[in-house]
N, C-alpha and C. Protein backbone atom coordinates (compact mmCIF):
# COMPACT_ATOMS: atom_id res chain seq x y z
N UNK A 1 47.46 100.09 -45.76
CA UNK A 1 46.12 99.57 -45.52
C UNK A 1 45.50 100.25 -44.30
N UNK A 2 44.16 100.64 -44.45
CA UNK A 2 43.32 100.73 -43.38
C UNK A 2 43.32 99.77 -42.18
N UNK A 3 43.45 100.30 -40.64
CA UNK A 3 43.40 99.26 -39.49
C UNK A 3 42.38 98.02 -39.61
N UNK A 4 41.31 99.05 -40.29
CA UNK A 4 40.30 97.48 -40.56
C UNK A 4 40.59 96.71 -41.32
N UNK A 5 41.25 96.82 -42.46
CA UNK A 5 41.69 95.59 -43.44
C UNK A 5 42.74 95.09 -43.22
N UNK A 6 43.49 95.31 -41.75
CA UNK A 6 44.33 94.45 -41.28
C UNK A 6 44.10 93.43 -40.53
N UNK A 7 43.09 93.45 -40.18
CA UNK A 7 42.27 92.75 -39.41
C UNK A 7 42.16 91.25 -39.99
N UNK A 8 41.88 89.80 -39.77
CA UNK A 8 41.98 88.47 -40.13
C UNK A 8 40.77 88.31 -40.31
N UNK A 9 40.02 87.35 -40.82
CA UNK A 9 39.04 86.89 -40.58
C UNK A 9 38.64 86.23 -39.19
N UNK A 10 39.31 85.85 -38.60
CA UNK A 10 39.69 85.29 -37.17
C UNK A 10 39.06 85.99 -36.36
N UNK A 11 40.41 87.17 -36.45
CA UNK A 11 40.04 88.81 -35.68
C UNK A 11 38.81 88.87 -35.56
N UNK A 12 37.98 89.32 -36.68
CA UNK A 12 36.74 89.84 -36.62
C UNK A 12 35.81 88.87 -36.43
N UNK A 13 35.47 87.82 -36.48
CA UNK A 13 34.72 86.76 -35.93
C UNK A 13 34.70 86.67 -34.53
N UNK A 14 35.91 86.72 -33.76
CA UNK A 14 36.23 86.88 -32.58
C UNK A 14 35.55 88.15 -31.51
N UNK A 15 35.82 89.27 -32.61
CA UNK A 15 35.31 90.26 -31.82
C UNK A 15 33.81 90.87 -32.08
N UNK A 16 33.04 89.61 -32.73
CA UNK A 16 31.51 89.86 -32.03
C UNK A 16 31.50 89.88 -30.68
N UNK A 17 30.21 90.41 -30.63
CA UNK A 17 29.61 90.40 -29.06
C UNK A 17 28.58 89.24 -29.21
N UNK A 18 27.84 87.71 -29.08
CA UNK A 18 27.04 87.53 -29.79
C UNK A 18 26.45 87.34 -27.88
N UNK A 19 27.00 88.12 -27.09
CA UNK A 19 25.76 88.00 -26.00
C UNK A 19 24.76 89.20 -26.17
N UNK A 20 25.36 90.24 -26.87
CA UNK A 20 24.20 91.53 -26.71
C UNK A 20 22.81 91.48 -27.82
N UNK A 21 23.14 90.31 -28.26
CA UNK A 21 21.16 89.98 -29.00
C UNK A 21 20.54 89.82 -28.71
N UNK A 22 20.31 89.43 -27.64
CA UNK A 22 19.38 89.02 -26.52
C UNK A 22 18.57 90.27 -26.01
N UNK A 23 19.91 91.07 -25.70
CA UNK A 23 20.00 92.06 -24.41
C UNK A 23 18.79 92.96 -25.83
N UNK A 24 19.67 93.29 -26.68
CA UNK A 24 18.87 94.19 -27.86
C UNK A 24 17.30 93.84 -28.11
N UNK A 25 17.52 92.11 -28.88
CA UNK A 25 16.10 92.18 -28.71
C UNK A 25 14.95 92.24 -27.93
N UNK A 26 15.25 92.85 -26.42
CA UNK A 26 14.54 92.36 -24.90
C UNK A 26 14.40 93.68 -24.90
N UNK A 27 15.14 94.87 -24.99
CA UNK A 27 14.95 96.38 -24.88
C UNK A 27 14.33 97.07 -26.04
N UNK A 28 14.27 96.49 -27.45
CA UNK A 28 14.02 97.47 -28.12
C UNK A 28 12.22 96.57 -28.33
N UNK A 29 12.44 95.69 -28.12
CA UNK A 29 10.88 94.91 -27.87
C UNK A 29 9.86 95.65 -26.79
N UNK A 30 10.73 96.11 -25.96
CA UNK A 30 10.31 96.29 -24.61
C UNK A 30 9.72 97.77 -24.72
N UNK A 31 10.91 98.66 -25.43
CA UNK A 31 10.64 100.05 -25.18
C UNK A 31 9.71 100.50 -26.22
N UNK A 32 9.78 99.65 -27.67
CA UNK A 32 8.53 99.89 -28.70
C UNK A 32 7.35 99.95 -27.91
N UNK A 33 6.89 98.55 -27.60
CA UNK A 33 6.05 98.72 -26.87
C UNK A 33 5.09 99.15 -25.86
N UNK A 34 6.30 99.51 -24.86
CA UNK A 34 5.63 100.44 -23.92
C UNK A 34 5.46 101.71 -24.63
N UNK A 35 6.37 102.38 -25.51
CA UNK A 35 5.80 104.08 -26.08
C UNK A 35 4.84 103.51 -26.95
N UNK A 36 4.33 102.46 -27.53
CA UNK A 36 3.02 102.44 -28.17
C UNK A 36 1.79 102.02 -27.39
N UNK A 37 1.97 101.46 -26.39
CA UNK A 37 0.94 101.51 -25.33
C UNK A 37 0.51 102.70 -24.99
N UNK A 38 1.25 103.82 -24.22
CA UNK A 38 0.75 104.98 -23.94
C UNK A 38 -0.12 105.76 -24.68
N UNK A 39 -0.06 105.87 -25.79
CA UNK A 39 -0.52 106.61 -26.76
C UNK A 39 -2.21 105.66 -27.62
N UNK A 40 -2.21 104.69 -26.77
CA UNK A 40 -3.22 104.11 -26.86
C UNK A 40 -4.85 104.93 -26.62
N UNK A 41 -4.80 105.31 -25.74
CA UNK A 41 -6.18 106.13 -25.20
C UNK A 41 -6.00 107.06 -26.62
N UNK A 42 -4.97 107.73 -27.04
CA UNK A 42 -5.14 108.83 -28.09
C UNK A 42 -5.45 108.70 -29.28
N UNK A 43 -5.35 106.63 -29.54
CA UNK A 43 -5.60 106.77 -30.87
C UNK A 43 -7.45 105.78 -30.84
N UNK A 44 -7.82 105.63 -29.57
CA UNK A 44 -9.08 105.25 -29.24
C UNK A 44 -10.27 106.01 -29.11
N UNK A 45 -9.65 107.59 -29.10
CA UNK A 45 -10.14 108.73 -29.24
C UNK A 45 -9.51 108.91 -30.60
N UNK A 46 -9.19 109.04 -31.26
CA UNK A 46 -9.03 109.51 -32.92
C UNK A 46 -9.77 108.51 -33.30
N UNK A 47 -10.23 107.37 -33.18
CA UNK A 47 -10.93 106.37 -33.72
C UNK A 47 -12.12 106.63 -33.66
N UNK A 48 -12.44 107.04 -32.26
CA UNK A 48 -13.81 107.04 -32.58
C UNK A 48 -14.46 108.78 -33.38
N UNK A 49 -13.59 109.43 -33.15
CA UNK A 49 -13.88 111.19 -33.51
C UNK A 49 -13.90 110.63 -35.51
N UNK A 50 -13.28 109.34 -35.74
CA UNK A 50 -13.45 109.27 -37.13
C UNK A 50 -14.45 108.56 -37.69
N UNK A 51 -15.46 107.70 -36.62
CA UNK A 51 -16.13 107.07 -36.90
C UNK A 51 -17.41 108.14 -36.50
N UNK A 52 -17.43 108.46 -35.52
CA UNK A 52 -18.91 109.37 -35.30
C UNK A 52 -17.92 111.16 -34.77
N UNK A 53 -18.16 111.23 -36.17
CA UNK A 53 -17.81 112.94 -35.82
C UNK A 53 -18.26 113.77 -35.34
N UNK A 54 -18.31 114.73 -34.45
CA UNK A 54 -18.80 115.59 -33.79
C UNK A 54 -19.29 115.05 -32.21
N UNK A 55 -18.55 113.63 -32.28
CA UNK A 55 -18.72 112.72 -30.65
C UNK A 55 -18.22 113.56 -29.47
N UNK A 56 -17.47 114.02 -29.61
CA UNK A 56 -16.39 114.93 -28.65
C UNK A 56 -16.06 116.28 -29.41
N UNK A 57 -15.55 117.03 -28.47
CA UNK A 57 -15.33 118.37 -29.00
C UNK A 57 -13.51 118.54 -29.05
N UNK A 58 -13.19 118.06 -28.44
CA UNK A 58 -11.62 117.82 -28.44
C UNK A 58 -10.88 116.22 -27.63
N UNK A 59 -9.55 116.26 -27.43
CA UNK A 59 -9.07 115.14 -27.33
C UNK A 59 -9.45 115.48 -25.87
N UNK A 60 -9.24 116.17 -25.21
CA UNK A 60 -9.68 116.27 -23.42
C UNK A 60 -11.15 115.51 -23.38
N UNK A 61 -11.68 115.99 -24.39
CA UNK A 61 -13.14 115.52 -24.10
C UNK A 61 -13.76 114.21 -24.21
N UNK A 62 -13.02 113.78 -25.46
CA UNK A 62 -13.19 112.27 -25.68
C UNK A 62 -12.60 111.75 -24.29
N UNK A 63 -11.11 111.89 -23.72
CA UNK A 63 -10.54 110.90 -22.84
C UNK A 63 -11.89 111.12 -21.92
N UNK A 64 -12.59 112.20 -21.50
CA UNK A 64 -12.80 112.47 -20.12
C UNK A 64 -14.35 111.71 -20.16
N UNK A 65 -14.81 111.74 -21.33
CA UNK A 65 -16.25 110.75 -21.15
C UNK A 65 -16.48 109.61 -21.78
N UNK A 66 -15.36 109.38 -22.34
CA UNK A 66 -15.09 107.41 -22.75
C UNK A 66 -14.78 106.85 -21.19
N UNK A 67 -13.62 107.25 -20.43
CA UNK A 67 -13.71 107.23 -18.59
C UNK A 67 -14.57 107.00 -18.04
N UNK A 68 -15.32 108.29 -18.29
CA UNK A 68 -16.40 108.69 -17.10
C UNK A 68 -17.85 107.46 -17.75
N UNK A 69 -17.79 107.21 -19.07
CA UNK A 69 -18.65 106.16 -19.07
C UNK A 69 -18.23 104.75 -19.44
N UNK A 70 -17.24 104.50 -19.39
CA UNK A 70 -16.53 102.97 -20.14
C UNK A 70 -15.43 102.46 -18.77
N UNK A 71 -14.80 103.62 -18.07
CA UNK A 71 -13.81 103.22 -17.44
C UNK A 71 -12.46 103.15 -18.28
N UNK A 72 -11.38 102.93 -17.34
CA UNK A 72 -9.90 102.60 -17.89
C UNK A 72 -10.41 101.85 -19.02
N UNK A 73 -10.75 100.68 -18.93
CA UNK A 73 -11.00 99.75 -19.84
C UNK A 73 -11.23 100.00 -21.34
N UNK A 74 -11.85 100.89 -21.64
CA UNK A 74 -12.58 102.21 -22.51
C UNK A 74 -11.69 102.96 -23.51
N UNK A 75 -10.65 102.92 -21.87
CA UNK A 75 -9.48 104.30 -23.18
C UNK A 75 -8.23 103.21 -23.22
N UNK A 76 -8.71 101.67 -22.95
CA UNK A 76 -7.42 101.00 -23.11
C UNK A 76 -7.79 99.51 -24.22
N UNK A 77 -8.90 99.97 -24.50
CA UNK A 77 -9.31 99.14 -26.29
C UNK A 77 -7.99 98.71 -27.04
N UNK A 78 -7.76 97.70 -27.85
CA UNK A 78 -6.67 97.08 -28.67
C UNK A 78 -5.55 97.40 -27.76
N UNK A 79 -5.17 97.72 -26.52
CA UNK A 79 -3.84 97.84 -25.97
C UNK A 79 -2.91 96.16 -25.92
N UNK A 80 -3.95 94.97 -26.03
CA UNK A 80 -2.78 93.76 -25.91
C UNK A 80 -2.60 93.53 -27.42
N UNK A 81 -3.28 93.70 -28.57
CA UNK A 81 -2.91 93.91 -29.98
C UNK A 81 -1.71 94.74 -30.20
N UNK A 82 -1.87 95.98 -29.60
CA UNK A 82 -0.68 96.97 -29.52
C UNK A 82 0.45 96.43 -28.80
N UNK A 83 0.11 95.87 -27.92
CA UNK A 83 1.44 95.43 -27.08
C UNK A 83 2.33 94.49 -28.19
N UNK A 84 1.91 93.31 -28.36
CA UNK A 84 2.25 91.92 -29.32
C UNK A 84 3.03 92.45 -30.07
N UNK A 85 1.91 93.00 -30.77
CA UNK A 85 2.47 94.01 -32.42
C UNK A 85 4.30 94.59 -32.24
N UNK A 86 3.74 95.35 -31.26
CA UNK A 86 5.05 96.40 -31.24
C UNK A 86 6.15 95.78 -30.13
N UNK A 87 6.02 94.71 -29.55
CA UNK A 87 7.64 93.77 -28.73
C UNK A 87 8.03 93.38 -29.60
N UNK A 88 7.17 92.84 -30.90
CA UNK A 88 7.59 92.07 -32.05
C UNK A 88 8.44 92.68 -32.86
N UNK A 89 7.84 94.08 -33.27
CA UNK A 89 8.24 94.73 -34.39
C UNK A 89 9.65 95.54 -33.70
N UNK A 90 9.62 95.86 -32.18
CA UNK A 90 10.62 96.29 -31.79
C UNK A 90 11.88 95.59 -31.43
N UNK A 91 11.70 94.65 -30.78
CA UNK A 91 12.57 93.30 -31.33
C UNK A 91 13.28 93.08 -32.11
N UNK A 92 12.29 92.94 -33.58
CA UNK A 92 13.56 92.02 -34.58
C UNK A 92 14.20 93.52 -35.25
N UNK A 93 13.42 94.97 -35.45
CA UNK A 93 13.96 95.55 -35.79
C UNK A 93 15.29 96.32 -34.83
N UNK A 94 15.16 95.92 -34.01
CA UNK A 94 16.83 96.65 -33.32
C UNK A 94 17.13 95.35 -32.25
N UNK A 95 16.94 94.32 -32.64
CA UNK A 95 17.76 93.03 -32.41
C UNK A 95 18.16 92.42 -33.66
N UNK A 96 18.18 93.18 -34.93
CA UNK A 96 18.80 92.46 -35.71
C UNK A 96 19.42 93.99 -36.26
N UNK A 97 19.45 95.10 -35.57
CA UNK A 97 20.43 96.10 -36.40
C UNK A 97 21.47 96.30 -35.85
């Protein structure tokens, strides 16, 4: 027999970890999120280059006069939607793999 099928039912019940679910779902919640935050300004600029085309001439250009006339605030549109979304989705998917 294979070492694993020597194993009890006992055995292997025993040798969960059931403290690292926590730990999992707190990091992979955490780190989804923050890499989908960043990338926020880029898709606030693809949004709007799809709604009024020819708004900007490139992605430098959109960030630099959504800023220069909206503020941070401007290039940080749906960022607490994005946040929610993606602790959630990062969470259960690598706190439950």
């Amino acid at each position: 027999l294979l070492s694993w099928q020597k194993k009890t039912v006992g055995q292997v019940v025993q040798s969960l970890d059931l403290d690292k679910y926590p730990k999992l779902f707190f990091a992979g919640g955490f780190c989804a999120a923050i890499t989908h935050v960043v990338t926020v300004p880029i898709d606030v600029v693809k949004t709007r280059l799809q709604v009024n085309p020819g708004e900007f001439t490139s992605l430098n250009d959109g960030i630099a006069k959504i800023y220069a006339k909206e503020g941070p605030t401007g290039l940080m549109q749906g960022m607490a939607p994005t946040f929610c979304g993606f602790i959630l989705q990062g969470a259960l998917k690598y706190g439950f793999y």
